[in-house]
PDB file of N, CA and C in Angstrom:
ATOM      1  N   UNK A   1     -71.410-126.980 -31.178  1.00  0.00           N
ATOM      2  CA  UNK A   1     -71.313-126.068 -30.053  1.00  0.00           C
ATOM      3  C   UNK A   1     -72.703-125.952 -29.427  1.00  0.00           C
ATOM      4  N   UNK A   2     -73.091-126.509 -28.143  1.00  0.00           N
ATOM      5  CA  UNK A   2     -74.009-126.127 -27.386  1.00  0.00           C
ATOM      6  C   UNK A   2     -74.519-124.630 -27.191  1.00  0.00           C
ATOM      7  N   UNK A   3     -75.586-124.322 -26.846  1.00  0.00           N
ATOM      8  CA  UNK A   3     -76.354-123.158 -26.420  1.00  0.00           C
ATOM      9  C   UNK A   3     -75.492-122.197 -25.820  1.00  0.00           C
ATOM     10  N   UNK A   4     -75.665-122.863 -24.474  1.00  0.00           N
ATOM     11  CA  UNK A   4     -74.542-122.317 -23.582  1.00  0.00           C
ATOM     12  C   UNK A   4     -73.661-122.163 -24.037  1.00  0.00           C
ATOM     13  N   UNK A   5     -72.597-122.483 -24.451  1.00  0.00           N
ATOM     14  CA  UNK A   5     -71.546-122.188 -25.609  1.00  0.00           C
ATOM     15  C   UNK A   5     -71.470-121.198 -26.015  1.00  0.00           C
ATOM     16  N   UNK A   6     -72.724-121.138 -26.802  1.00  0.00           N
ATOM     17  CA  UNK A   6     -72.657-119.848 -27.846  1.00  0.00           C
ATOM     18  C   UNK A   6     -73.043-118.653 -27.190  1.00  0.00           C
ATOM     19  N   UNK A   7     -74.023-118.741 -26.346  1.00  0.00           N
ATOM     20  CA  UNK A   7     -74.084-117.899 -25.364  1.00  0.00           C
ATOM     21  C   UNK A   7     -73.152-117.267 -24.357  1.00  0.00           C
ATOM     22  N   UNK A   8     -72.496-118.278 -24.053  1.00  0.00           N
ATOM     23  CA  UNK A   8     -70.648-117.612 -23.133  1.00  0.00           C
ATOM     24  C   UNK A   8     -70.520-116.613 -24.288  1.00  0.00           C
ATOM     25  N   UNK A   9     -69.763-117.187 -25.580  1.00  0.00           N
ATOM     26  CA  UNK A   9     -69.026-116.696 -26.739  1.00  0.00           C
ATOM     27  C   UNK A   9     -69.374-115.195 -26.169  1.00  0.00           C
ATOM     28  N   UNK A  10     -70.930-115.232 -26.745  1.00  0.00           N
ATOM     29  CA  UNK A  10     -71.218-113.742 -27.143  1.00  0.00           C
ATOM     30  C   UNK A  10     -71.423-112.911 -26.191  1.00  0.00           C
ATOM     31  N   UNK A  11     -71.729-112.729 -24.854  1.00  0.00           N
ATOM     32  CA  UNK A  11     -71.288-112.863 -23.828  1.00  0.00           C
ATOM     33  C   UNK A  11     -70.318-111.968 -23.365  1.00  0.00           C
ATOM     34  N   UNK A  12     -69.252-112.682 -23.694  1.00  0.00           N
ATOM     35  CA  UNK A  12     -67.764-112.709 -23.338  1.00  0.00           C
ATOM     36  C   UNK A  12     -67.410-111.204 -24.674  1.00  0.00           C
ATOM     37  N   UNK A  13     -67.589-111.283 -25.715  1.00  0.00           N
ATOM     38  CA  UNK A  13     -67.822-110.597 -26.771  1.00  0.00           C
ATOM     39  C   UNK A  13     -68.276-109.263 -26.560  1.00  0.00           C
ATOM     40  N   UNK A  14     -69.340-109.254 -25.968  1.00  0.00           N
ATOM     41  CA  UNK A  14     -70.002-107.678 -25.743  1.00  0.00           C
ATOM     42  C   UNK A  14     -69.535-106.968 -24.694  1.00  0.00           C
ATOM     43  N   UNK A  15     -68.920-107.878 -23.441  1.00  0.00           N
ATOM     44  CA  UNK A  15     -68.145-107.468 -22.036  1.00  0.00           C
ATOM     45  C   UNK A  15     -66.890-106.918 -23.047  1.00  0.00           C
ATOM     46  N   UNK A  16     -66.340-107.360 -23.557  1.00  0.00           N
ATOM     47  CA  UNK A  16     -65.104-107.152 -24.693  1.00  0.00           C
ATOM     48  C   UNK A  16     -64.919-105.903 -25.728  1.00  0.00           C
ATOM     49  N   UNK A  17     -65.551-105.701 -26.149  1.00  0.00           N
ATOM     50  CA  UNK A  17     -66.259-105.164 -27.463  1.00  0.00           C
ATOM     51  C   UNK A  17     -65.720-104.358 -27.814  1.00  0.00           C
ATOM     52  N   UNK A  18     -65.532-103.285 -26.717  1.00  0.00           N
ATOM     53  CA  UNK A  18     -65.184-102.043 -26.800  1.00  0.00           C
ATOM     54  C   UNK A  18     -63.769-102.266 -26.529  1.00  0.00           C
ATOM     55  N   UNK A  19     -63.529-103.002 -26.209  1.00  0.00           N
ATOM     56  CA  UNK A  19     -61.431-103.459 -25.558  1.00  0.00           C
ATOM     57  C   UNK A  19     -61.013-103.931 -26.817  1.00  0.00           C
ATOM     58  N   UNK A  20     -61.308-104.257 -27.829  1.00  0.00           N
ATOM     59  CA  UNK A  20     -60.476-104.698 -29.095  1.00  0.00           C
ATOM     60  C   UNK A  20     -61.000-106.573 -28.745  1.00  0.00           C
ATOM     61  N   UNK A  21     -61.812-106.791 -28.163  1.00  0.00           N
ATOM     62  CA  UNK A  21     -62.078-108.032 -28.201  1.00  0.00           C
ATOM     63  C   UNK A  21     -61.773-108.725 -27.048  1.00  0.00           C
ATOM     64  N   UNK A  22     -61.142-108.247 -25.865  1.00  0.00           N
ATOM     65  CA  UNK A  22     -60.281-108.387 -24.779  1.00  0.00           C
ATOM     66  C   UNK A  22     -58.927-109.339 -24.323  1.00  0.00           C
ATOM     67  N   UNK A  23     -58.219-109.476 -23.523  1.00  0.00           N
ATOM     68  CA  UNK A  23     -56.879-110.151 -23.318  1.00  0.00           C
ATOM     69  C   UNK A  23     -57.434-111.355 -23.807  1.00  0.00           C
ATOM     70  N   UNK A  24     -55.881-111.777 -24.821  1.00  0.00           N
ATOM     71  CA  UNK A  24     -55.554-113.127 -24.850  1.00  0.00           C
ATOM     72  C   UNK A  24     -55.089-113.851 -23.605  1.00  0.00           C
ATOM     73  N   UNK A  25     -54.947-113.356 -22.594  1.00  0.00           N
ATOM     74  CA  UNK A  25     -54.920-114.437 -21.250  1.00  0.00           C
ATOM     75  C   UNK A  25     -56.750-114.675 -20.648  1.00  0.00           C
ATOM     76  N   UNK A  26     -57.012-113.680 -20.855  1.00  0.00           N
ATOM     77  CA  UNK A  26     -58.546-113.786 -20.601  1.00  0.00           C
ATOM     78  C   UNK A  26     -59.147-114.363 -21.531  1.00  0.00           C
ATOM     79  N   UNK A  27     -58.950-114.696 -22.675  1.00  0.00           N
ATOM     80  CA  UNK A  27     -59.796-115.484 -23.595  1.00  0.00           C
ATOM     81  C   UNK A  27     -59.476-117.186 -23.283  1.00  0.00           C
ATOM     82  N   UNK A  28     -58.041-117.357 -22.785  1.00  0.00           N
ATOM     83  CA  UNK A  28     -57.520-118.662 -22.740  1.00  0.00           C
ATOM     84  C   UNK A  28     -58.643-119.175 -21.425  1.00  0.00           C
ATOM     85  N   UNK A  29     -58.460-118.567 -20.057  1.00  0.00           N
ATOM     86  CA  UNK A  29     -58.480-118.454 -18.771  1.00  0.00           C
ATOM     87  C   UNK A  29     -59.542-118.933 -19.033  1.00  0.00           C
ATOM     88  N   UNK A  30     -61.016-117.792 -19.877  1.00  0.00           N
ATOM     89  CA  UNK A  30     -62.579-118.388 -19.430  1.00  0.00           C
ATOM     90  C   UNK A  30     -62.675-119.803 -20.661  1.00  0.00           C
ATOM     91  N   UNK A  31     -61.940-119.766 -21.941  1.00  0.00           N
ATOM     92  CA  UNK A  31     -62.629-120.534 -22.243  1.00  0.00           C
ATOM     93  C   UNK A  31     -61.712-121.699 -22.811  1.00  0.00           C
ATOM     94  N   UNK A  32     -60.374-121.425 -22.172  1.00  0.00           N
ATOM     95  CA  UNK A  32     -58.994-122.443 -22.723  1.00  0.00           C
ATOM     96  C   UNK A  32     -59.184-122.821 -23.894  1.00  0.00           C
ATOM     97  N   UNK A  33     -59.223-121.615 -25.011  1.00  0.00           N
ATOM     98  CA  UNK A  33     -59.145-121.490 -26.406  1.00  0.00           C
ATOM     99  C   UNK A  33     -57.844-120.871 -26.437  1.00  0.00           C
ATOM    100  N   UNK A  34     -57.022-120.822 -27.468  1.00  0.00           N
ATOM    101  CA  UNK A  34     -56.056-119.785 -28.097  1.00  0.00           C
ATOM    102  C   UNK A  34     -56.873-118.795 -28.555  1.00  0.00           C
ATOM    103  N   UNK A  35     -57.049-117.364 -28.648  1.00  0.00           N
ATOM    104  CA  UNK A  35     -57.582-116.365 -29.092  1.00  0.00           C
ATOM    105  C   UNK A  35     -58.247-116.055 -30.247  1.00  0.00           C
ATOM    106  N   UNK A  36     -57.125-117.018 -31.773  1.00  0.00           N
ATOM    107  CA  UNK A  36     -57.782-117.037 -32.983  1.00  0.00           C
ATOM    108  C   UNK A  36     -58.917-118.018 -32.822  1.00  0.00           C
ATOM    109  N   UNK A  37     -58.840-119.227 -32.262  1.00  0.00           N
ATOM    110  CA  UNK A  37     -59.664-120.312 -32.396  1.00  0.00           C
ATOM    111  C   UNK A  37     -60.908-119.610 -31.442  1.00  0.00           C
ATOM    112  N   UNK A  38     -61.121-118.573 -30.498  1.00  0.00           N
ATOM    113  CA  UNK A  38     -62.070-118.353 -29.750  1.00  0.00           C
ATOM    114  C   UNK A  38     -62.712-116.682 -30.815  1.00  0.00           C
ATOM    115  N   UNK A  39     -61.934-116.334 -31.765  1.00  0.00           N
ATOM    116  CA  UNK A  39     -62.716-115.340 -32.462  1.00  0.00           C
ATOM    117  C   UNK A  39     -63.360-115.943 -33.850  1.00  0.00           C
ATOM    118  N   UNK A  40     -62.593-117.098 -34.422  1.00  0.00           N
ATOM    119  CA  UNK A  40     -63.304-118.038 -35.500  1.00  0.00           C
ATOM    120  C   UNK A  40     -64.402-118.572 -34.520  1.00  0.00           C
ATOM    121  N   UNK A  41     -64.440-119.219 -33.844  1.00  0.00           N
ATOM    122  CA  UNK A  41     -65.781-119.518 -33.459  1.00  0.00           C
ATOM    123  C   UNK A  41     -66.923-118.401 -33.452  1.00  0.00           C
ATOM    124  N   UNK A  42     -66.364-117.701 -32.531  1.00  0.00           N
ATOM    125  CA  UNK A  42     -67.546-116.485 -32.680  1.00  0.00           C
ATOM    126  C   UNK A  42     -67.448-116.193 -34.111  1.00  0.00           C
ATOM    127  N   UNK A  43     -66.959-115.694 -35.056  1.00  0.00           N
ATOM    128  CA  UNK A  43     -67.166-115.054 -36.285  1.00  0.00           C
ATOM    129  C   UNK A  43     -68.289-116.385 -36.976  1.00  0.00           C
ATOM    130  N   UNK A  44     -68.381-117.270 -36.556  1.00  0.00           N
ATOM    131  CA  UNK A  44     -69.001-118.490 -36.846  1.00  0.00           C
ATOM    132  C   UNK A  44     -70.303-118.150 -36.487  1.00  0.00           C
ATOM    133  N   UNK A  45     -70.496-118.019 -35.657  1.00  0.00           N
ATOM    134  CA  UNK A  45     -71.886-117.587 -34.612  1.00  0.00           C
ATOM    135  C   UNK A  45     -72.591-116.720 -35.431  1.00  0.00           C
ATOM    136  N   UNK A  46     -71.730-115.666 -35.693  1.00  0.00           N
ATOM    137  CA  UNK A  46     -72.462-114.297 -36.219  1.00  0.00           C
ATOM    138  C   UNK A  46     -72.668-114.596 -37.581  1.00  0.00           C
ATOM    139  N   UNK A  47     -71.801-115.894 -38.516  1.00  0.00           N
ATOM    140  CA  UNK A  47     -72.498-115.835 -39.873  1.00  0.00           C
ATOM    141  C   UNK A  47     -73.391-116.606 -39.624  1.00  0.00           C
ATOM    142  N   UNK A  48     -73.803-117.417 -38.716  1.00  0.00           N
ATOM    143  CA  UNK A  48     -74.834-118.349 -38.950  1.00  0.00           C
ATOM    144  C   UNK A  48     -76.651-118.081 -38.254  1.00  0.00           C
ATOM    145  N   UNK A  49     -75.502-116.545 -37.510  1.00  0.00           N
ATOM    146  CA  UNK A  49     -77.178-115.758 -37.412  1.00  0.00           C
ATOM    147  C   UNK A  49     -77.685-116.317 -35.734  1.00  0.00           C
ATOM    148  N   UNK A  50     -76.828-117.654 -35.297  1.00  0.00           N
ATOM    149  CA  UNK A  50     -76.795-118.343 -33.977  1.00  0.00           C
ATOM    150  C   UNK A  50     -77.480-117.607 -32.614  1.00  0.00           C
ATOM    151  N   UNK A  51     -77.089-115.751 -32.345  1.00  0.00           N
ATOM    152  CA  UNK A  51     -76.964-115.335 -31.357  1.00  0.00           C
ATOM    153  C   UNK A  51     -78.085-114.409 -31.660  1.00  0.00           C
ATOM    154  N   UNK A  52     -78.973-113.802 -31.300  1.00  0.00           N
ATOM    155  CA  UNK A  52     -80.035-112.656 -31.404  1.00  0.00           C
ATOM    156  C   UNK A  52     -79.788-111.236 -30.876  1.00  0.00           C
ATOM    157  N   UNK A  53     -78.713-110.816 -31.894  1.00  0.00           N
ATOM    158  CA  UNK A  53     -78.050-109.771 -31.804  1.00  0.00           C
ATOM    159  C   UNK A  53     -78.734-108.411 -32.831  1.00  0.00           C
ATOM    160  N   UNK A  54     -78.638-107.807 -32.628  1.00  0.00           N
ATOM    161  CA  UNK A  54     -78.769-106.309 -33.680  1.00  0.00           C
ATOM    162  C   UNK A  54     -78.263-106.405 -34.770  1.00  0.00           C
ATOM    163  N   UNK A  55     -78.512-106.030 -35.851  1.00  0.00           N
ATOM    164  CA  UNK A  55     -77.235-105.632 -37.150  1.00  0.00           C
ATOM    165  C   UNK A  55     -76.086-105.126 -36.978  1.00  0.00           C
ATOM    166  N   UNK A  56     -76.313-103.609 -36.541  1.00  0.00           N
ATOM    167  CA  UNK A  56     -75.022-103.270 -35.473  1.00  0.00           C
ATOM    168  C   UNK A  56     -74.492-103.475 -34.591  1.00  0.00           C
ATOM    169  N   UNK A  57     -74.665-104.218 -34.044  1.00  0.00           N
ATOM    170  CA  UNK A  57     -73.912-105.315 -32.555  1.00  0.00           C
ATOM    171  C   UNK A  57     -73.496-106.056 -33.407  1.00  0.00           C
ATOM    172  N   UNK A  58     -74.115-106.673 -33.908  1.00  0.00           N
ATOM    173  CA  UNK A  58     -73.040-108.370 -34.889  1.00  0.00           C
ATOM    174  C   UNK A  58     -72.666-107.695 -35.820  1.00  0.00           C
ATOM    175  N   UNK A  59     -72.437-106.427 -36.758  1.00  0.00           N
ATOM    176  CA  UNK A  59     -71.475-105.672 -37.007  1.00  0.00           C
ATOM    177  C   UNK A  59     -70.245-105.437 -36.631  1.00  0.00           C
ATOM    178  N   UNK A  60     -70.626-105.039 -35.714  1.00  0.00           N
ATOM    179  CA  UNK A  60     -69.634-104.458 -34.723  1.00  0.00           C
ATOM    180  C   UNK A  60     -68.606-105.662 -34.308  1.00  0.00           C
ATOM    181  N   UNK A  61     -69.286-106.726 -33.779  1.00  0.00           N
ATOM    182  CA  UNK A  61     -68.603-107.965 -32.901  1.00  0.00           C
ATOM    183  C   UNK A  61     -67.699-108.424 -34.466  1.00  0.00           C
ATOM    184  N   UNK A  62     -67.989-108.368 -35.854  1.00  0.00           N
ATOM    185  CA  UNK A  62     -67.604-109.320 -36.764  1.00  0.00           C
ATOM    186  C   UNK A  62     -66.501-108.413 -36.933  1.00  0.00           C
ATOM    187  N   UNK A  63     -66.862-106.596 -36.689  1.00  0.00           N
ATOM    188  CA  UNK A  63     -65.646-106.139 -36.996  1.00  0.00           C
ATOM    189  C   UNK A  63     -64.244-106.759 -36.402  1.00  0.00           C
ATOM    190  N   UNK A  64     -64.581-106.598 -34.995  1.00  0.00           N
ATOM    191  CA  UNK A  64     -63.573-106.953 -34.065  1.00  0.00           C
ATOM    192  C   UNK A  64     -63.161-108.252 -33.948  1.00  0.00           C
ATOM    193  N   UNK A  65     -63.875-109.304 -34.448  1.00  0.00           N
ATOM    194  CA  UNK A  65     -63.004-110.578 -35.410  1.00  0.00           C
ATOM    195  C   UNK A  65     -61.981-110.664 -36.394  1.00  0.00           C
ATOM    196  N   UNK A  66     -62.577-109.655 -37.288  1.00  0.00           N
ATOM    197  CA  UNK A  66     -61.853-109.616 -38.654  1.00  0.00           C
ATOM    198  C   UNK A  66     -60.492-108.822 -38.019  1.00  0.00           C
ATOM    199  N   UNK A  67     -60.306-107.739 -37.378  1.00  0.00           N
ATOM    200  CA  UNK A  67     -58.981-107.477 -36.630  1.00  0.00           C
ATOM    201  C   UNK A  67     -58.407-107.979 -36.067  1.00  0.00           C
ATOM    202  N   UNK A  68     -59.194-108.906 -34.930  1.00  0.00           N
ATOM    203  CA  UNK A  68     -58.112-110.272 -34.206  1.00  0.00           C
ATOM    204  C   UNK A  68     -57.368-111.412 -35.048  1.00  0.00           C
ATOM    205  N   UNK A  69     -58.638-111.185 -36.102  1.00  0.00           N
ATOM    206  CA  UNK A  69     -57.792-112.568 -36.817  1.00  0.00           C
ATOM    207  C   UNK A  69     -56.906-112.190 -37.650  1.00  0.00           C
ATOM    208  N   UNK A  70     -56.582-111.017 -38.316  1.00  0.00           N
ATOM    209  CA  UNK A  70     -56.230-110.098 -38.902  1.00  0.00           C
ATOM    210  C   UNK A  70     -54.331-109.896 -38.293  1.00  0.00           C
ATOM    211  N   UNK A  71     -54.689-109.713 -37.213  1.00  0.00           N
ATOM    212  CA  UNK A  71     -53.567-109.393 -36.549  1.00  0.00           C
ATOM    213  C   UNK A  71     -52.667-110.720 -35.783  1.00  0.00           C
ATOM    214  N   UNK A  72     -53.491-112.006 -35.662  1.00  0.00           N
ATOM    215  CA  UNK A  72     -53.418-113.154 -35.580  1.00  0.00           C
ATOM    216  C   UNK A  72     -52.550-113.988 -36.463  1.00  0.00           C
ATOM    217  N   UNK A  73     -52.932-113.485 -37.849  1.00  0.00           N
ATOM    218  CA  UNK A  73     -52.340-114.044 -39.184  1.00  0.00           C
ATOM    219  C   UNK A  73     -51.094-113.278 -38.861  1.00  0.00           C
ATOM    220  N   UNK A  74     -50.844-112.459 -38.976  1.00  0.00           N
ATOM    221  CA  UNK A  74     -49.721-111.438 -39.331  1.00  0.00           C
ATOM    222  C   UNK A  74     -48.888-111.587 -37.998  1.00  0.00           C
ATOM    223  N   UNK A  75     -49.265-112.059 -36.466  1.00  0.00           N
ATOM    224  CA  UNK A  75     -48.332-112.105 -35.750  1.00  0.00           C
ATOM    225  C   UNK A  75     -47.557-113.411 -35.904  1.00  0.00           C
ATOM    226  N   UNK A  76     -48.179-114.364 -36.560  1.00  0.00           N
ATOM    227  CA  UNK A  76     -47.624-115.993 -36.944  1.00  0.00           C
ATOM    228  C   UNK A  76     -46.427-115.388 -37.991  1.00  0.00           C
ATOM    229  N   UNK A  77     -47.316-114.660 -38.757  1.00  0.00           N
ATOM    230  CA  UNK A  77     -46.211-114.565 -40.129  1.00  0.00           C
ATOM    231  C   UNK A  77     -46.714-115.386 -41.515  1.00  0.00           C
ATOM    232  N   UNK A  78     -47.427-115.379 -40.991  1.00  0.00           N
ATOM    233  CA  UNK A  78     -48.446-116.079 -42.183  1.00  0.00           C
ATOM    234  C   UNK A  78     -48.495-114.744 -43.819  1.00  0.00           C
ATOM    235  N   UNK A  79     -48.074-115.301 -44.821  1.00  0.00           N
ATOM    236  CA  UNK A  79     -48.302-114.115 -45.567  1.00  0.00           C
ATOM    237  C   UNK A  79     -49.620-114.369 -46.800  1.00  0.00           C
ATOM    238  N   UNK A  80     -50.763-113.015 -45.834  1.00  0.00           N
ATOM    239  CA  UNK A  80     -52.059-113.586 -46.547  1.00  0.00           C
ATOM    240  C   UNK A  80     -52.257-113.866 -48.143  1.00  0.00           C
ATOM    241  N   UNK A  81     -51.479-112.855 -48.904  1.00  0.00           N
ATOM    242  CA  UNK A  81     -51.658-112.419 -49.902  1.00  0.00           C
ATOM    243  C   UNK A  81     -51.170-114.285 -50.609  1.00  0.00           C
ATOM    244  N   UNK A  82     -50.143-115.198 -49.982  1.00  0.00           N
ATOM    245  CA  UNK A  82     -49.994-116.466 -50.582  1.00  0.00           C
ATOM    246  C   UNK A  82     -50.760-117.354 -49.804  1.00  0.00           C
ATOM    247  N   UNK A  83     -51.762-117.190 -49.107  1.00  0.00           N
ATOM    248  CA  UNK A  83     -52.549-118.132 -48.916  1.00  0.00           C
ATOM    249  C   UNK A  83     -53.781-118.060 -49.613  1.00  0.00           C
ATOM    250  N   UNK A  84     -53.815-117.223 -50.407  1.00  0.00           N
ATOM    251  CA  UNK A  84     -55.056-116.484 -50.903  1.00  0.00           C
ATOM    252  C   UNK A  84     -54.872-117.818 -52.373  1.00  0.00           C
TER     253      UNK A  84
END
């Protein structure tokens, strides 16, 4: 993932933040990702330290990963507890 890249991501992330991460038509639209694949990336970003964020900002942003993806799994039907 390029600079720019990662820079949209997070970006896109902090405009978001406070919205639960913002629309899955808006995540497709700017970056023609599916929603899980555009919050694994970012959750990517933030473990690898990528973006020069705060503790509590990339807190915050990882929270609102772990709920998208969270709710992501569970709208497929995926049952976590047997993928574990």
């Amino acid at each position: 993932m390029s600079r720019t890249d990662t820079q949209e991501i997070v970006e896109f992330a902090r405009k978001w933040q406070q919205f639960d991460g913002g629309p899955d038509e808006e995540i497709f639209v700017t970056f023609g990702l599916a929603p899980d694949e555009y919050f694994r990336r970012l959750q990517a970003i933030l473990d690898d330290g990528a973006a020069a964020l705060t503790p509590p900002v990339a807190g915050e942003l990882a929270s609102v990963c772990a709920h998208r993806l969270r709710r992501s799994t569970k709208r497929s039907g995926v049952d976590e507890s047997a993928a574990a």
